[in-house]
N, C-alpha and C. Protein backbone atom coordinates (compact mmCIF):
# COMPACT_ATOMS: atom_id res chain seq x y z
N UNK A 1 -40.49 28.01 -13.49
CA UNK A 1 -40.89 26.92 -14.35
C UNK A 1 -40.00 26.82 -15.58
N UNK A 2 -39.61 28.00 -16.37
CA UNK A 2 -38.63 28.08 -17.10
C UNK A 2 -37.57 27.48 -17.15
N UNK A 3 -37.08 27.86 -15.99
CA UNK A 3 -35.53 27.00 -15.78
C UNK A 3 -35.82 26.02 -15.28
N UNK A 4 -36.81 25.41 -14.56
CA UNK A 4 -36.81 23.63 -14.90
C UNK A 4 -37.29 22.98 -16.43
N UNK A 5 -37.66 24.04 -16.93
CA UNK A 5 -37.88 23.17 -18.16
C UNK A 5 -36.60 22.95 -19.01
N UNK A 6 -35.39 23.95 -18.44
CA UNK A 6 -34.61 24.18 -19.54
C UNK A 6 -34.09 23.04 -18.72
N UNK A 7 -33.64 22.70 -17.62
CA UNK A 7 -32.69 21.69 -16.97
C UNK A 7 -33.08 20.49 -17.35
N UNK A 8 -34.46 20.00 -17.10
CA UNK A 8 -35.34 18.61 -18.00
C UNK A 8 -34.91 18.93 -19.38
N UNK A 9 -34.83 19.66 -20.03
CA UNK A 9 -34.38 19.54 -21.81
C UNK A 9 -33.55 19.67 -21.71
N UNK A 10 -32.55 20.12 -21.42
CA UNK A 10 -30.28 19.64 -21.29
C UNK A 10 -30.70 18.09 -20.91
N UNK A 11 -30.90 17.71 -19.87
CA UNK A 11 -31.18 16.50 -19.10
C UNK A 11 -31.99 15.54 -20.36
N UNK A 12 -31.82 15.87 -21.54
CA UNK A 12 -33.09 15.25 -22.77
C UNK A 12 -34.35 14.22 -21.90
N UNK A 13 -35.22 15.09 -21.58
CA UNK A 13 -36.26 14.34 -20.77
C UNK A 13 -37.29 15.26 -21.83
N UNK A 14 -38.04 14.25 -22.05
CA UNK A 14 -39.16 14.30 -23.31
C UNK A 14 -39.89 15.59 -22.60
N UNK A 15 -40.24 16.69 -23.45
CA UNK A 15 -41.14 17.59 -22.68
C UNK A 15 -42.92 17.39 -22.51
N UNK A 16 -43.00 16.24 -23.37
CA UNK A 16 -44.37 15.83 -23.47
C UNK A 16 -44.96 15.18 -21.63
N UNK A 17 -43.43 14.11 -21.30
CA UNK A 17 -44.02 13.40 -20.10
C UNK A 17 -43.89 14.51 -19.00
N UNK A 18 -43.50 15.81 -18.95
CA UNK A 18 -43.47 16.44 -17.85
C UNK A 18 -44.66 17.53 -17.96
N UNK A 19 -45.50 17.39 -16.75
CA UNK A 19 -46.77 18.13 -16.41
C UNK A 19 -46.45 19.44 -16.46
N UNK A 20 -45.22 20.29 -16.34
CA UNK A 20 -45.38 21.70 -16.32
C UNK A 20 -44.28 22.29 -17.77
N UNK A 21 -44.12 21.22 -18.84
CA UNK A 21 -43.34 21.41 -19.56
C UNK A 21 -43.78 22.47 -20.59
N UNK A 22 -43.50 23.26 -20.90
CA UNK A 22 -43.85 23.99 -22.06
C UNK A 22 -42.80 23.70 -23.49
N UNK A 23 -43.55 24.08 -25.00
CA UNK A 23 -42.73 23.70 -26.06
C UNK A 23 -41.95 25.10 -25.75
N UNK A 24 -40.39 24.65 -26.20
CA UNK A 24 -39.60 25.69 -26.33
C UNK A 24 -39.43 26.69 -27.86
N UNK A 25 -39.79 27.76 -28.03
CA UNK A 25 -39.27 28.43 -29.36
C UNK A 25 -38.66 29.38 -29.28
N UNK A 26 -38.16 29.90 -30.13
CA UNK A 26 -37.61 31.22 -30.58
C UNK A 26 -36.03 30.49 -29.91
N UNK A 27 -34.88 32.30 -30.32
CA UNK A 27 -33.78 31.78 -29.79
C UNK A 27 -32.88 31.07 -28.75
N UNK A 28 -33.94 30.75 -27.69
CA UNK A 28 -33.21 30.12 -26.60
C UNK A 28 -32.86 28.82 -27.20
N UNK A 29 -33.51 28.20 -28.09
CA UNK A 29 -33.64 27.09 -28.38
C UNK A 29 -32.00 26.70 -29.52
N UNK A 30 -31.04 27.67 -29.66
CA UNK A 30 -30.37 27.65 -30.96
C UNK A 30 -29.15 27.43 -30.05
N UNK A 31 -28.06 26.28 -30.76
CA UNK A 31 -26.59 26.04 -30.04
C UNK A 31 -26.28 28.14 -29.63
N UNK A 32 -25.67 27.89 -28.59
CA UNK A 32 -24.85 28.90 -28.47
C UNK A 32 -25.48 29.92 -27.68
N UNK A 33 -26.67 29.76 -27.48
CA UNK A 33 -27.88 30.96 -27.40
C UNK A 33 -27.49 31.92 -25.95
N UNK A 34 -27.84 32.81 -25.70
CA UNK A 34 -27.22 33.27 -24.62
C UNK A 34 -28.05 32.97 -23.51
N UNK A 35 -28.87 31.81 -22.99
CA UNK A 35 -29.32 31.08 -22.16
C UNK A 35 -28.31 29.79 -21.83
N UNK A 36 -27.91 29.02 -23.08
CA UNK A 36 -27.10 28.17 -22.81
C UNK A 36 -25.56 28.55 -21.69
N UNK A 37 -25.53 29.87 -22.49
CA UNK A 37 -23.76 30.23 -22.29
C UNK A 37 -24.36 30.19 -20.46
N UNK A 38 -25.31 31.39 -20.13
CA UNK A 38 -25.47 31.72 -18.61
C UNK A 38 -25.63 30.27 -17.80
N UNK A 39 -26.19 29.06 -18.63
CA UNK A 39 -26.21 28.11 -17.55
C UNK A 39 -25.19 27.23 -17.78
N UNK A 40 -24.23 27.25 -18.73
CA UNK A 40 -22.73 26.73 -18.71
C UNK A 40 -22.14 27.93 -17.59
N UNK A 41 -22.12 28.57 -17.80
CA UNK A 41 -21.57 29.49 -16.53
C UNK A 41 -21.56 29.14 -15.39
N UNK A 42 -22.91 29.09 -14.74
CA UNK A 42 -23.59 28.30 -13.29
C UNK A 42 -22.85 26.99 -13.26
N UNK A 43 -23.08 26.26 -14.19
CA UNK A 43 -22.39 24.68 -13.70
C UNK A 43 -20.54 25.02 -13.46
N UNK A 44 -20.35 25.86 -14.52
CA UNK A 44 -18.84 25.97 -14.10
C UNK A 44 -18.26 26.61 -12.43
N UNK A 45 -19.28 27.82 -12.20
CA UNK A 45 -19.09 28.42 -11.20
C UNK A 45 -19.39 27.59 -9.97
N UNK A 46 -20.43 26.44 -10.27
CA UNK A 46 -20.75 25.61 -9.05
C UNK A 46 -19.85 24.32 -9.15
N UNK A 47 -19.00 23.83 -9.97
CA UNK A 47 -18.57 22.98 -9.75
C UNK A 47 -16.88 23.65 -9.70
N UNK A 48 -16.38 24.83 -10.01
CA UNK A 48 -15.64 25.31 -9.64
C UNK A 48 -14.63 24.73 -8.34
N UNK A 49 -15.47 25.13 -7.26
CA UNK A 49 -14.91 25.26 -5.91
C UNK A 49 -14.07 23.46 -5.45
N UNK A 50 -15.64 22.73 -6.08
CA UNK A 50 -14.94 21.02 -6.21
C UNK A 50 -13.97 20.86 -6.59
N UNK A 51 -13.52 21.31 -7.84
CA UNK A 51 -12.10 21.07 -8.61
C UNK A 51 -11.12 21.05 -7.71
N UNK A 52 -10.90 22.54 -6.70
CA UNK A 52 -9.89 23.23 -5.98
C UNK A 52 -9.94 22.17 -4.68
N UNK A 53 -10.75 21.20 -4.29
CA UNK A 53 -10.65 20.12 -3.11
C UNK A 53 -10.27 19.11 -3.06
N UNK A 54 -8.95 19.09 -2.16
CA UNK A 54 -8.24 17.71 -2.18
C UNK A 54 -8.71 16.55 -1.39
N UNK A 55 -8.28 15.64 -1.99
CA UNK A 55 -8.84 14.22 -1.70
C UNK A 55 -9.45 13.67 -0.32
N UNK A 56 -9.94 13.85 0.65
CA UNK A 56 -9.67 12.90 1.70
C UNK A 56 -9.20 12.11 2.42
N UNK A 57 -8.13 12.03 3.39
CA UNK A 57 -7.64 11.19 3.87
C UNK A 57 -8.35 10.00 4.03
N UNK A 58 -7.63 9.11 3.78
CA UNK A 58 -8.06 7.88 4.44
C UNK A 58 -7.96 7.89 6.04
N UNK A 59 -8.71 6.90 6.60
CA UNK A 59 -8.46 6.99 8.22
C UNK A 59 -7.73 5.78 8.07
N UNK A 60 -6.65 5.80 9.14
CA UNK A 60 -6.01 4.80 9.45
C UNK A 60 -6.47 4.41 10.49
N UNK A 61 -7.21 3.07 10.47
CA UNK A 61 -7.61 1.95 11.37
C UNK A 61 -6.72 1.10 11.95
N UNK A 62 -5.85 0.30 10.85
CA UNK A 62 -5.26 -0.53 11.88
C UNK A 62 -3.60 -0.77 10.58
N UNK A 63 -2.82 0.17 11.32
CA UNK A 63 -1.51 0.52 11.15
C UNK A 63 -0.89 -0.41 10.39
N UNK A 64 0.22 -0.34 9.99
CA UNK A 64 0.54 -1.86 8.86
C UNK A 64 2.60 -1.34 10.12
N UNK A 65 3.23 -2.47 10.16
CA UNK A 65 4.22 -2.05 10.65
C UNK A 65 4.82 -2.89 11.72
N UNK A 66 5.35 -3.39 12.37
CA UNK A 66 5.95 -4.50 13.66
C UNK A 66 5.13 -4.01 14.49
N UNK A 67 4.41 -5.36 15.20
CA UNK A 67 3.05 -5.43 15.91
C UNK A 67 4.04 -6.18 16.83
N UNK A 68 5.19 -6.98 17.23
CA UNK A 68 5.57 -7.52 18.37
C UNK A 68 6.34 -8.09 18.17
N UNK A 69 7.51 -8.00 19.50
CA UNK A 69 8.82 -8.56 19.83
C UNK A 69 9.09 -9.12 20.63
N UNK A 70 9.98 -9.96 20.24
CA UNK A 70 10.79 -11.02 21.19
C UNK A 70 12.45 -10.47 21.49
N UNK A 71 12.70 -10.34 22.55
CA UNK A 71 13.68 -10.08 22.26
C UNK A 71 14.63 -11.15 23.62
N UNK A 72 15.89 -11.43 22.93
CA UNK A 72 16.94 -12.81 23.83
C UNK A 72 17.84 -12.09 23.75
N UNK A 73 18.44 -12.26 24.79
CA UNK A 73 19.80 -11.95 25.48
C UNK A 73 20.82 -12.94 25.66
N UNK A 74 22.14 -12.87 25.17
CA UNK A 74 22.90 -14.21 25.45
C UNK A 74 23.38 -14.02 26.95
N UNK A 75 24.09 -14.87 27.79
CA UNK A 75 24.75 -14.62 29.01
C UNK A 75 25.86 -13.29 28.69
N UNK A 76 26.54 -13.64 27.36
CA UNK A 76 27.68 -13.03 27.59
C UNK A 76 27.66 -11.81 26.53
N UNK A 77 26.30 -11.43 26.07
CA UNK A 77 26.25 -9.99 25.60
C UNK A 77 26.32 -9.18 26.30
N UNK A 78 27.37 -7.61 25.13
CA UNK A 78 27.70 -6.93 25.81
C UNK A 78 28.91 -7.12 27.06
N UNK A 79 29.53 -8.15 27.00
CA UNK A 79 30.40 -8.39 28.04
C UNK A 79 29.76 -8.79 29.22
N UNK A 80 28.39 -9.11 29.62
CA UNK A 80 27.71 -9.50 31.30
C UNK A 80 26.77 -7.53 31.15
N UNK A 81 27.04 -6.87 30.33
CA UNK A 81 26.89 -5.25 31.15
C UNK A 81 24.87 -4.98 30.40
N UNK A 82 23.89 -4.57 30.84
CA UNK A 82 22.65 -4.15 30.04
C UNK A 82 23.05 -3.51 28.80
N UNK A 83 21.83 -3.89 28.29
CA UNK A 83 22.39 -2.87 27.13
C UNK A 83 20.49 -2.26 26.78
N UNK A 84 20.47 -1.23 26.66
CA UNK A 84 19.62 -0.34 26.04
C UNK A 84 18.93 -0.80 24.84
N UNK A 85 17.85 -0.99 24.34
CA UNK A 85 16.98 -1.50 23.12
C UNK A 85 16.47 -0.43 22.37
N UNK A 86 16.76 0.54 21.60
CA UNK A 86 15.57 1.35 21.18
C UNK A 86 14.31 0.84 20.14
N UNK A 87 13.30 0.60 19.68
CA UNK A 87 12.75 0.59 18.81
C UNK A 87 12.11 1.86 18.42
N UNK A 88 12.00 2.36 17.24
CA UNK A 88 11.84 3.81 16.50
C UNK A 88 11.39 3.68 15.03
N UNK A 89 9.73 3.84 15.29
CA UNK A 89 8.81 4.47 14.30
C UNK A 89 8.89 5.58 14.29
N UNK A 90 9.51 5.57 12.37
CA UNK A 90 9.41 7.01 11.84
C UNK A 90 8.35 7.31 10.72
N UNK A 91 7.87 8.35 10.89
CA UNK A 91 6.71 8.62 9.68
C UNK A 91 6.39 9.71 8.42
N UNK A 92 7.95 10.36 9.11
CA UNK A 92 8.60 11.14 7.58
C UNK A 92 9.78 11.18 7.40
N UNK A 93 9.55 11.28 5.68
CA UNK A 93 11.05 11.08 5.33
C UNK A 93 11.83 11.66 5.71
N UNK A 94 12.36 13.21 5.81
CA UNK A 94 13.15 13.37 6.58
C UNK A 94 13.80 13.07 7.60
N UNK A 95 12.67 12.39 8.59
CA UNK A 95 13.41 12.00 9.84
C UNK A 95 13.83 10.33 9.90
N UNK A 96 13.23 9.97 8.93
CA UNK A 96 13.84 8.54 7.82
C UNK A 96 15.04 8.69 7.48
N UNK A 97 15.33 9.86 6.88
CA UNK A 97 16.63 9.94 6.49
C UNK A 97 17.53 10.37 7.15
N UNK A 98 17.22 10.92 8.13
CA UNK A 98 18.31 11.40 9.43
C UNK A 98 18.86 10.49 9.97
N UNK A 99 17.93 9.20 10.31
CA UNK A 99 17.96 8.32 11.57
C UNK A 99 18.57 7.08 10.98
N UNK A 100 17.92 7.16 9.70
CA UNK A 100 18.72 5.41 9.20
C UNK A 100 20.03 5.28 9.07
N UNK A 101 20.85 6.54 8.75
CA UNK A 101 22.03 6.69 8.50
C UNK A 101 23.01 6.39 9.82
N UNK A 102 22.55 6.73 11.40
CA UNK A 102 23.05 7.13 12.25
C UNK A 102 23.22 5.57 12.70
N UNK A 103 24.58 5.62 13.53
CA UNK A 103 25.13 4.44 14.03
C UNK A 103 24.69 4.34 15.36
N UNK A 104 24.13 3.60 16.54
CA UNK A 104 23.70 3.13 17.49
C UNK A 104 24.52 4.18 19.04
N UNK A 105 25.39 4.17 18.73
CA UNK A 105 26.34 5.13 19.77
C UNK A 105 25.90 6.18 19.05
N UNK A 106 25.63 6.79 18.33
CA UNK A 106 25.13 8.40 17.48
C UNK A 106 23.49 8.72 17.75
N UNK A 107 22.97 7.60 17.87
CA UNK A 107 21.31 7.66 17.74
C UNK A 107 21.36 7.75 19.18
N UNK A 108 22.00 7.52 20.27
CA UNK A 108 21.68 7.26 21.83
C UNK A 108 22.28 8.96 22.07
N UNK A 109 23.24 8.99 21.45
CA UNK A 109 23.89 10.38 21.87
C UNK A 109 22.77 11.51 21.41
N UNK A 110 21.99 11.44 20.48
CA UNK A 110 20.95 12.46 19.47
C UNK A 110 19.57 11.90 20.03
N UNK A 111 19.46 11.36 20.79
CA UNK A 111 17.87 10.68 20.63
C UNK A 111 16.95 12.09 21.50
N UNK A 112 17.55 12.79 22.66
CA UNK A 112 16.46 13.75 22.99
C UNK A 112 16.50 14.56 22.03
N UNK A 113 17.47 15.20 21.51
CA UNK A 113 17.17 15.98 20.06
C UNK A 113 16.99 15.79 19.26
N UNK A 114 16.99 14.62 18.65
CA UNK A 114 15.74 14.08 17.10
C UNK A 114 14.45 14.02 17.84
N UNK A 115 14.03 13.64 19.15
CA UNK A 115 12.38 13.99 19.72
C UNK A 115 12.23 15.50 19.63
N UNK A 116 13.09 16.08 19.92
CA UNK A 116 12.72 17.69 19.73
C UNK A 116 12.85 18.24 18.01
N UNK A 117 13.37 17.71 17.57
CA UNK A 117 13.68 18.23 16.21
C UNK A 117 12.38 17.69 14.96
N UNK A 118 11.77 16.27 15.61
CA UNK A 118 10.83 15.60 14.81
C UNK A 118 9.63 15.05 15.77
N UNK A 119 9.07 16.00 16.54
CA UNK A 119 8.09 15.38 17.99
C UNK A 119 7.09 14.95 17.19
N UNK A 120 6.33 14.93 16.01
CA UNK A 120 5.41 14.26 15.46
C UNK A 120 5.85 12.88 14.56
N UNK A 121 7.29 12.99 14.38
CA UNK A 121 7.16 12.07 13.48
C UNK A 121 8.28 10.69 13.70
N UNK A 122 8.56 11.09 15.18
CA UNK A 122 9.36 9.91 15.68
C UNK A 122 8.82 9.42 17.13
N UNK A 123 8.33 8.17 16.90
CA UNK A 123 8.13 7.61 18.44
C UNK A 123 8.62 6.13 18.28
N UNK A 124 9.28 6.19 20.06
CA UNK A 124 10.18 5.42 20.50
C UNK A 124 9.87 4.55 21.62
N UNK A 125 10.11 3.46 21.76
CA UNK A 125 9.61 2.22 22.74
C UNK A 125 11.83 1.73 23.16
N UNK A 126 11.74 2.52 24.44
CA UNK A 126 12.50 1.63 24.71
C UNK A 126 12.75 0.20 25.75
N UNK A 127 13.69 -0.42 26.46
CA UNK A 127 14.03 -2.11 26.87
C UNK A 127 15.28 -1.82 27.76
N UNK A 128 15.33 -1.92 28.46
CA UNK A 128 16.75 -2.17 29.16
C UNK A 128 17.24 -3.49 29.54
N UNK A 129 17.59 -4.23 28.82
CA UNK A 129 17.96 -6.36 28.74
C UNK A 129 19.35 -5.80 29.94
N UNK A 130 19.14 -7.03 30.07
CA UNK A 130 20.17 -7.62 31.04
C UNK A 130 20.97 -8.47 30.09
N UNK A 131 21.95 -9.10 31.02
CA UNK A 131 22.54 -9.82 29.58
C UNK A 131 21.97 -11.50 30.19
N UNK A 132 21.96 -12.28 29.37
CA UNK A 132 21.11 -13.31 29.69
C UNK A 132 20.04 -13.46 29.83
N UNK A 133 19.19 -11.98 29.88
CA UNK A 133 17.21 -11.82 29.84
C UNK A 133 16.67 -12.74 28.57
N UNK A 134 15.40 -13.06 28.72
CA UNK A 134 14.83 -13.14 27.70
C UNK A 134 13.13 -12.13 27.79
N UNK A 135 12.65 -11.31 26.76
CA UNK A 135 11.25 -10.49 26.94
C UNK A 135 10.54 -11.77 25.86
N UNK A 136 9.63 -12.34 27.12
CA UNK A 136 8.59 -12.87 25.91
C UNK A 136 8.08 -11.71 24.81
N UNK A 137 6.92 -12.28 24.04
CA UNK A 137 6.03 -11.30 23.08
C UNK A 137 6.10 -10.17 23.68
N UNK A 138 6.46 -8.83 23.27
CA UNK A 138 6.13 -7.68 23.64
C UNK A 138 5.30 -6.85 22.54
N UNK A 139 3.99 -6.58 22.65
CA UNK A 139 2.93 -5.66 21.55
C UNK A 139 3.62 -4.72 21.75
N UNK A 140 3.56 -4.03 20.71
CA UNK A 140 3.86 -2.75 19.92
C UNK A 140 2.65 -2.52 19.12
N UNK A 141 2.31 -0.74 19.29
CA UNK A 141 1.68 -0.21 18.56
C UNK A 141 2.52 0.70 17.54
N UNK A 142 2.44 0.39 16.00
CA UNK A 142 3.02 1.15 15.33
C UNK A 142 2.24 2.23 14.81
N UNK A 143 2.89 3.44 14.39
CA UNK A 143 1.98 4.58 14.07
C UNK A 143 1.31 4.56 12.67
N UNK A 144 0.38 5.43 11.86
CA UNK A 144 0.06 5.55 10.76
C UNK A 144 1.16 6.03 10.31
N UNK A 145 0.87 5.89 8.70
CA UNK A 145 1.74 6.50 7.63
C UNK A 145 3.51 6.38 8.10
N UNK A 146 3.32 4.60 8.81
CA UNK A 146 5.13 4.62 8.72
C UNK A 146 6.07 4.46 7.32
N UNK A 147 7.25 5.34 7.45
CA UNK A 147 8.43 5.71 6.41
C UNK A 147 9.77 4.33 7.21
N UNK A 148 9.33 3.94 8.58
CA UNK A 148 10.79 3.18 8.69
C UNK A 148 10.43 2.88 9.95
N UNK A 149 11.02 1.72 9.95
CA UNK A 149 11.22 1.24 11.78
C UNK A 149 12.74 0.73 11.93
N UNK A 150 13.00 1.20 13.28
CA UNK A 150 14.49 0.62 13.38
C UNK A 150 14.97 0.36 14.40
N UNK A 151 15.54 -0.54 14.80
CA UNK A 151 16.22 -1.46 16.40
C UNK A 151 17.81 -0.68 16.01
N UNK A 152 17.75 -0.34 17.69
CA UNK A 152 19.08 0.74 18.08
C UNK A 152 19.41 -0.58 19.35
N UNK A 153 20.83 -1.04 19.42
CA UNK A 153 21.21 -1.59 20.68
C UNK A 153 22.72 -0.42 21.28
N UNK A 154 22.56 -0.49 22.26
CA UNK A 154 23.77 0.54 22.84
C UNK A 154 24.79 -0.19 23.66
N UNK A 155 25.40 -1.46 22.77
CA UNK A 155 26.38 -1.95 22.71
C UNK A 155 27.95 -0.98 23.94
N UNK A 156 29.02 -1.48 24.23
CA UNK A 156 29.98 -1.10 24.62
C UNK A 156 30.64 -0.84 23.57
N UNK A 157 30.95 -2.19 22.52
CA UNK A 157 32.09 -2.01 21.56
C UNK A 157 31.27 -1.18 20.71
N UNK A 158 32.60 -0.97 19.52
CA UNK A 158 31.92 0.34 18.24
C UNK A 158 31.60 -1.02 17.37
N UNK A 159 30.47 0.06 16.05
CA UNK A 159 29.89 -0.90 15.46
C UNK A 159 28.25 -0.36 15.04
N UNK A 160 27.59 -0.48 14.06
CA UNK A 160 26.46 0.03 13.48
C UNK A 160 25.54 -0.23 14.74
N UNK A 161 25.00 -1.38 14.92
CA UNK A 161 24.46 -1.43 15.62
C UNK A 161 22.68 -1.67 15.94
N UNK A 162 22.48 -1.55 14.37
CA UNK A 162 21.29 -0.90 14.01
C UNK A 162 20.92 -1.89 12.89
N UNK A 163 19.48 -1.97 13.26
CA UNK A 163 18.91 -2.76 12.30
C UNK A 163 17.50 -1.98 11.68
N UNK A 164 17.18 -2.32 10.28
CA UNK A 164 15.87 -1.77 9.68
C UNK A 164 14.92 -2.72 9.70
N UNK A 165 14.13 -2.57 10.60
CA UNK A 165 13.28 -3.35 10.83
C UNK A 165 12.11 -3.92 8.97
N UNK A 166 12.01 -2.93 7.80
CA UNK A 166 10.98 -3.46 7.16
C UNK A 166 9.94 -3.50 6.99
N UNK A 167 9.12 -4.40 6.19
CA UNK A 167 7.53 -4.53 6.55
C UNK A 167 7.55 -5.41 7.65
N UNK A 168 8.50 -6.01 8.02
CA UNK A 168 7.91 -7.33 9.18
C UNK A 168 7.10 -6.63 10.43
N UNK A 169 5.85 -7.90 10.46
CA UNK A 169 4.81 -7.56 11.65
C UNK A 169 5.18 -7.85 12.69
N UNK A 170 6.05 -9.06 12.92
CA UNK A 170 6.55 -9.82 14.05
C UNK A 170 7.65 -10.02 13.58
N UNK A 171 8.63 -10.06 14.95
CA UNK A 171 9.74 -10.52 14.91
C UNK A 171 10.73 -11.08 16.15
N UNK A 172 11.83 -11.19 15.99
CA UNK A 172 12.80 -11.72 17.53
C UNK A 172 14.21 -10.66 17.27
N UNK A 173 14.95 -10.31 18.26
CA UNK A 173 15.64 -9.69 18.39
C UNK A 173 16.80 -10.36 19.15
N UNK A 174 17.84 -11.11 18.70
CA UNK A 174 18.74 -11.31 19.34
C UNK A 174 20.04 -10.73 19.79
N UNK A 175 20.37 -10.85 20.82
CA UNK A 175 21.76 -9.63 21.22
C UNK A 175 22.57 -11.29 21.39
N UNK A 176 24.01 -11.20 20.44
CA UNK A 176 25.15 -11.36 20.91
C UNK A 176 25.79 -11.09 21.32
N UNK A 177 26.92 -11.65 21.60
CA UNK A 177 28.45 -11.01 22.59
C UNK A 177 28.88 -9.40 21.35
N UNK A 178 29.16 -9.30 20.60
CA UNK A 178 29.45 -8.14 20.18
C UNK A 178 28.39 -7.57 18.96
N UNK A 179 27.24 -8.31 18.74
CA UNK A 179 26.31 -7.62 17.47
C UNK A 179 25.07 -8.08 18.03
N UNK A 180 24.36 -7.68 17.04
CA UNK A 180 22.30 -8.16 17.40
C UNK A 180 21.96 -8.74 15.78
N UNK A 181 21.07 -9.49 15.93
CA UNK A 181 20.64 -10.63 15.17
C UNK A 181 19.12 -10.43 14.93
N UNK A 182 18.39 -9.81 13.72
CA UNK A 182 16.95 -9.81 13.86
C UNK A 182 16.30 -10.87 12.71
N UNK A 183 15.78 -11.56 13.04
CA UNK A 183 14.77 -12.87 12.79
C UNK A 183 13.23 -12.76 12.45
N UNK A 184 12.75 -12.38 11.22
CA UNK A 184 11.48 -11.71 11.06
C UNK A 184 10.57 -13.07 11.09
N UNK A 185 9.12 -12.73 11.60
CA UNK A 185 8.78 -14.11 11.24
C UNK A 185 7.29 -13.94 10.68
């Protein structure tokens, strides 16, 4: 009963309206008293452990990132020969920074070993066009917590090759005779 009375009086709740309240005297009642200190103690020791707990993730519901592609083929891209499409959600920086740098003939030559080097944080949708194809809408699921998206074409001639896809949700992908053309919409 004690220590609810003392918690209702910290809590300044009148001791008159509470049925088991008793008047408080003598030293418990004085700043500093060594009742106060023991239940500053308790609140510190119980709210302790809270301090040391980090935030909560958010859940990712519904991904922010290119949701779908179009992609056109001219007759005479690539010379008449397919050419390879990569698309590549990345979701840490590191492997952001590996991949954006790399030129289209470099990313095709490295691509099973950036999956082995980054298996959580790179996934890849690839296309094999013809030359003259056209892929209506193609959905894409992009991952949580994307750092980068990026269109790889594996061209014959040399040349980057590579485009950063952005925030765009939708987009078109065009292959010319010697480059690719992306059209956000």
């Amino acid at each position: 009963m004690r220590i609810a009375n003392r918690i209702w009086m910290d809590l300044g709740a009148a001791p008159a309206r509470l049925p088991f309240a008793r008047k408080r005297q003598g030293p418990i009642c004085e700043a500093g008293s060594r009742g106060q200190r023991s239940r500053a103690a308790a609140v510190a020791i119980f709210l302790a452990p809270l301090a040391a707990c980090q935030t909560l993730p958010v859940p990712c519901v519904r991904p922010s990132g290119l949701r779908s592609i179009d992609i056109n083929s001219r007759p005479e891209s690539n010379n008449g020969r397919p050419i390879a499409i990569d698309l590549v959600y990345v979701t840490a920086k590191p492997a952001a920074a590996a991949i954006s740098k790399l030129r289209a003939r470099d990313y095709f030559a490295l691509h099973d070993q950036l999956l082995r080097d980054y298996p959580r944080d790179v996934r890849t949708r690839r296309w094999e066009i013809q030359a003259g194809q056209q892929v209506a809408t193609s959905k894409v699921t992009p991952p949580c917590g994307l750092n980068g998206t990026y269109l790889f074409a594996s061209y014959q001639a040399a040349g980057d090759h590579r485009i950063s896809v952005g925030k765009a949700k939708a987009g078109t992908l065009t292959l010319g005779e010697q480059e690719i053309a992306w059209t956000p919409r």
